[in-house]
PDB file of N, CA and C in Angstrom:
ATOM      1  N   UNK A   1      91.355  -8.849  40.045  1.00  0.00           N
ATOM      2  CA  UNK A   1      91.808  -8.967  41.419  1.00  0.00           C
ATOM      3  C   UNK A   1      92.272  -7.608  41.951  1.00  0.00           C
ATOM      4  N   UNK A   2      92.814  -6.592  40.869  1.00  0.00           N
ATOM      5  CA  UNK A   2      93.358  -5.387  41.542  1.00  0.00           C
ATOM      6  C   UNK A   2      92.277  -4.594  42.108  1.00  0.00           C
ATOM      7  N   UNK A   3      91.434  -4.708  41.076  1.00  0.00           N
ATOM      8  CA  UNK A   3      90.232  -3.983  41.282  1.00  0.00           C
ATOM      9  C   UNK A   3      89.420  -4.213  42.535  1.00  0.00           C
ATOM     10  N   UNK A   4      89.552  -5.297  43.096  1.00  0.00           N
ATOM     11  CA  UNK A   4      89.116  -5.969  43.999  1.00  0.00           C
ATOM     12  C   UNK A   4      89.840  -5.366  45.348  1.00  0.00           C
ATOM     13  N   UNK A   5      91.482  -5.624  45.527  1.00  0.00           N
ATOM     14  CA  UNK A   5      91.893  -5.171  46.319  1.00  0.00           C
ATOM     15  C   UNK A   5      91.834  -3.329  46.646  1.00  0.00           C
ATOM     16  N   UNK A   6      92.088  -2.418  45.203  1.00  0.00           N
ATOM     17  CA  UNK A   6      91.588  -0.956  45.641  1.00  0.00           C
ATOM     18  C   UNK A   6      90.257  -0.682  46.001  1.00  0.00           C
ATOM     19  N   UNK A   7      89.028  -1.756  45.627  1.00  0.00           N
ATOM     20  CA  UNK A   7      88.167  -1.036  46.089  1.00  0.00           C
ATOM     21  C   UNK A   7      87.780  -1.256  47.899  1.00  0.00           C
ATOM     22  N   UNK A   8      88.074  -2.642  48.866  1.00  0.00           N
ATOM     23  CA  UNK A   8      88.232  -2.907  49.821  1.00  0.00           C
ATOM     24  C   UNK A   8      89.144  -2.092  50.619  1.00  0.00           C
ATOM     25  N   UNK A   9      90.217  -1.598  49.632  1.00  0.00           N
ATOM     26  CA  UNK A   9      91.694  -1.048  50.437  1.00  0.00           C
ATOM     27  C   UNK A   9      90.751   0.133  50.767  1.00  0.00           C
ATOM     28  N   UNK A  10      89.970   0.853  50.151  1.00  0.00           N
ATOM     29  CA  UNK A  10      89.346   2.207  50.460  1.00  0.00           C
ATOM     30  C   UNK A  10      88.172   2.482  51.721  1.00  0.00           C
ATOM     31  N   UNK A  11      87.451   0.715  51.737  1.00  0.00           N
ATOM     32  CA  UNK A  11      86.527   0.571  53.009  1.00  0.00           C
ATOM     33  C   UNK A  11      86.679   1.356  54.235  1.00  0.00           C
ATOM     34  N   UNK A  12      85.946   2.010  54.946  1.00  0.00           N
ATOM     35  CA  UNK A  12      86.374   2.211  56.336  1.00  0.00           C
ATOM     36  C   UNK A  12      85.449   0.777  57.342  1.00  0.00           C
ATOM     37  N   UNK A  13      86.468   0.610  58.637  1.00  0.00           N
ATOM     38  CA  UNK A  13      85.779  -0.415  59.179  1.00  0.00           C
ATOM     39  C   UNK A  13      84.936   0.505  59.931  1.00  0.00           C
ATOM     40  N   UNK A  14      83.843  -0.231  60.310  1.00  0.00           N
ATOM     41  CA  UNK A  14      82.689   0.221  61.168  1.00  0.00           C
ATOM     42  C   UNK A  14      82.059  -0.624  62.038  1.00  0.00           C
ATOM     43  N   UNK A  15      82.041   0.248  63.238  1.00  0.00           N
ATOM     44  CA  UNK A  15      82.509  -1.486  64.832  1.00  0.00           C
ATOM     45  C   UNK A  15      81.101  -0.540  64.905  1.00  0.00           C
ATOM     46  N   UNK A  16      80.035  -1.701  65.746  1.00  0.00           N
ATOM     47  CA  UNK A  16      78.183  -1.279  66.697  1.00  0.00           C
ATOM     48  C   UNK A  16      79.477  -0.946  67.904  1.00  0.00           C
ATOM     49  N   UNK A  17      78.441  -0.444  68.154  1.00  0.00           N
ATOM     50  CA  UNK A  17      78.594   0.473  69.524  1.00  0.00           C
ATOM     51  C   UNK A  17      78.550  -0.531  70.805  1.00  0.00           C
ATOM     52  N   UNK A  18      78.085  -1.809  70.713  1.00  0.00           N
ATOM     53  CA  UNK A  18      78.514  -2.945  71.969  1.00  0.00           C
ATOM     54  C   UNK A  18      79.665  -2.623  72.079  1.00  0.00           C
ATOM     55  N   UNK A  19      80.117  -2.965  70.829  1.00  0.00           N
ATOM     56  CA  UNK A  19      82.006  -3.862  70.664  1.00  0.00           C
ATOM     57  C   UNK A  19      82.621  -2.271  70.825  1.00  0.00           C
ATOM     58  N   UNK A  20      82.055  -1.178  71.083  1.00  0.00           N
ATOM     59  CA  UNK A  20      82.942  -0.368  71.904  1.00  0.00           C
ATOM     60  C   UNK A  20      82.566   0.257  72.777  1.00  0.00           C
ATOM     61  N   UNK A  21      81.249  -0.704  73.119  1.00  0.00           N
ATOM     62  CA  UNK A  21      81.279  -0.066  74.497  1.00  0.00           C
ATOM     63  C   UNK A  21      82.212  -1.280  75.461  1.00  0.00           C
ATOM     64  N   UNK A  22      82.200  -2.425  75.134  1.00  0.00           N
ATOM     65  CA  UNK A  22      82.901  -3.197  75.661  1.00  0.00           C
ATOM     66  C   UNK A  22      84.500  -2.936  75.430  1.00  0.00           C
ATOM     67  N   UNK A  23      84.907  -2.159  74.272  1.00  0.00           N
ATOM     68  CA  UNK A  23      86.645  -1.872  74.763  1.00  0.00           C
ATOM     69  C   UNK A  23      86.259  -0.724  74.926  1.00  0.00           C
ATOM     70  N   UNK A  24      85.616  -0.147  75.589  1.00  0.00           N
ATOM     71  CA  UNK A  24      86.194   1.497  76.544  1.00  0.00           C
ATOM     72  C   UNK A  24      85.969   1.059  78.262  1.00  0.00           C
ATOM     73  N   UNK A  25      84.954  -0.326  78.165  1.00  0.00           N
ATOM     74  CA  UNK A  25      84.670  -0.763  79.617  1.00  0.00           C
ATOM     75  C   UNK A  25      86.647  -1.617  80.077  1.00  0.00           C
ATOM     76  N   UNK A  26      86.875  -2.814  79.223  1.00  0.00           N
ATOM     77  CA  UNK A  26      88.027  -2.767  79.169  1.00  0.00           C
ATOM     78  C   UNK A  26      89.185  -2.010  79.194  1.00  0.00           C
ATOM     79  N   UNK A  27      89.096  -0.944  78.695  1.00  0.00           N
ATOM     80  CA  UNK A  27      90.133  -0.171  78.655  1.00  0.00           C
ATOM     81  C   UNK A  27      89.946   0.962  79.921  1.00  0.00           C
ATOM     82  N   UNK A  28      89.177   0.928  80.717  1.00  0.00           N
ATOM     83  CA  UNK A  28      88.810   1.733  81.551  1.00  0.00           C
ATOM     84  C   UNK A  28      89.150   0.620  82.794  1.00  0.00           C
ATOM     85  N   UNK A  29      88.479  -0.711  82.630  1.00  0.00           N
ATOM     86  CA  UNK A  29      89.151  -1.490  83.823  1.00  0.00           C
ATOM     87  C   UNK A  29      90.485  -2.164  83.890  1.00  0.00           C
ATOM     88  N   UNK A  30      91.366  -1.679  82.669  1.00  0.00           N
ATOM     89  CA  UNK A  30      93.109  -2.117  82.726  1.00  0.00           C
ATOM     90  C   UNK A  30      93.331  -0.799  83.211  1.00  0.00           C
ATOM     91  N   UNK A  31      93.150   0.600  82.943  1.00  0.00           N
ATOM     92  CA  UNK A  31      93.767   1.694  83.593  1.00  0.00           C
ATOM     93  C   UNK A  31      93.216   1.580  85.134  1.00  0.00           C
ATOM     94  N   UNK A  32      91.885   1.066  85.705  1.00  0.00           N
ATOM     95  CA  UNK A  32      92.176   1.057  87.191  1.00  0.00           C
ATOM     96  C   UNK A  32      93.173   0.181  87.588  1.00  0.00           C
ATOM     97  N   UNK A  33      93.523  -1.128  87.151  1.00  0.00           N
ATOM     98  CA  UNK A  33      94.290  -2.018  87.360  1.00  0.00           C
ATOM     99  C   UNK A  33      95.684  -1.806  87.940  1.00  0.00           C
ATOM    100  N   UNK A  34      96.545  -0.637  86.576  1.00  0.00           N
ATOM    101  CA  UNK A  34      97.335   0.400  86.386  1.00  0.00           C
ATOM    102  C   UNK A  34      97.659   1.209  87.587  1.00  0.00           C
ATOM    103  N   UNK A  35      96.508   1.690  87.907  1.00  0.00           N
ATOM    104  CA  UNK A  35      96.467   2.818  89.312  1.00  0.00           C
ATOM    105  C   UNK A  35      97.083   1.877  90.088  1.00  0.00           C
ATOM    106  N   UNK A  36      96.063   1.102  90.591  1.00  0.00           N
ATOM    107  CA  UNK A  36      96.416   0.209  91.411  1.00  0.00           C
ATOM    108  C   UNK A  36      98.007  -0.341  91.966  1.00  0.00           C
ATOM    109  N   UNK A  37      98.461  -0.967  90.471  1.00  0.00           N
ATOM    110  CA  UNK A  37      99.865  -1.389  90.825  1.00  0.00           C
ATOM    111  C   UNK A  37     100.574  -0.405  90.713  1.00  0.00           C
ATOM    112  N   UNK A  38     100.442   1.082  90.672  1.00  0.00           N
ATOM    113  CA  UNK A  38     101.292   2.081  90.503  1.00  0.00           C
ATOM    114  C   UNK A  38     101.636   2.875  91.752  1.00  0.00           C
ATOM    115  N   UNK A  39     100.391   2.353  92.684  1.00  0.00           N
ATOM    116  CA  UNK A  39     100.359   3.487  94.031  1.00  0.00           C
ATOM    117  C   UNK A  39     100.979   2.214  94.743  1.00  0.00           C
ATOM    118  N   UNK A  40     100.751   1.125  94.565  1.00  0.00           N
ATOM    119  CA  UNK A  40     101.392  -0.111  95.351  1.00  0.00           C
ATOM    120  C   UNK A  40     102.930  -0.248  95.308  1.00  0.00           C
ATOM    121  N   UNK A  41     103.250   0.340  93.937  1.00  0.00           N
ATOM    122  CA  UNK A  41     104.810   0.393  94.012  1.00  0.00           C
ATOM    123  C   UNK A  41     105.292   1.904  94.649  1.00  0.00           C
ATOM    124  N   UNK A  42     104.604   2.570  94.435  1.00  0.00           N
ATOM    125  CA  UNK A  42     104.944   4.275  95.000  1.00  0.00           C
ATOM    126  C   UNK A  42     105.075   3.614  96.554  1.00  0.00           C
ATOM    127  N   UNK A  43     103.918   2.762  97.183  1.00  0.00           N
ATOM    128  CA  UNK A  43     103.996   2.404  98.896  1.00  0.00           C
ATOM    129  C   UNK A  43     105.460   1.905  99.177  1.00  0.00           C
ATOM    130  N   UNK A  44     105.343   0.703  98.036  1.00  0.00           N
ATOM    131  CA  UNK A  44     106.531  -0.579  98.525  1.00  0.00           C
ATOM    132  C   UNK A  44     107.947   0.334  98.674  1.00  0.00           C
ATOM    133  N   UNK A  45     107.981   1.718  97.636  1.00  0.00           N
ATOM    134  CA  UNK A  45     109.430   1.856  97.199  1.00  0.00           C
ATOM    135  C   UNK A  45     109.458   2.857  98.802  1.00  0.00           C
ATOM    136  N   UNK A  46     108.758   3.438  99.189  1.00  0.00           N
ATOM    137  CA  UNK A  46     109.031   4.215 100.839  1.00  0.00           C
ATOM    138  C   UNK A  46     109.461   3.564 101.518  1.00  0.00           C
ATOM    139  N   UNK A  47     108.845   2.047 101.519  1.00  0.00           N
ATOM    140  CA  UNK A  47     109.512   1.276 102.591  1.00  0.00           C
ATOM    141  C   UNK A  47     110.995   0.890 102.997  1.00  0.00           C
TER     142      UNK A  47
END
């Protein structure tokens, strides 16, 4: 079993290129999101 766990513990994971192109599309449409409610509070707080 040890043997088992050091040789897995050493794996590197390796993601296809969908599954990151889909979290950089995600992570690119929570930072517009971000903008968004950030310039909305920069407006609200002038008022």
């Amino acid at each position: 079993a040890l043997n088992h766990i050091r040789k897995y513990s050493r794996d590197r994971l390796v993601f296809d290129d969908k599954l990151l192109d889909e979290l950089a599309d995600l992570a690119h449409e929570r930072l517009s999101q971000l903008d968004q409610r950030t310039e909305q509070v920069k407006q609200d707080s002038k008022q």
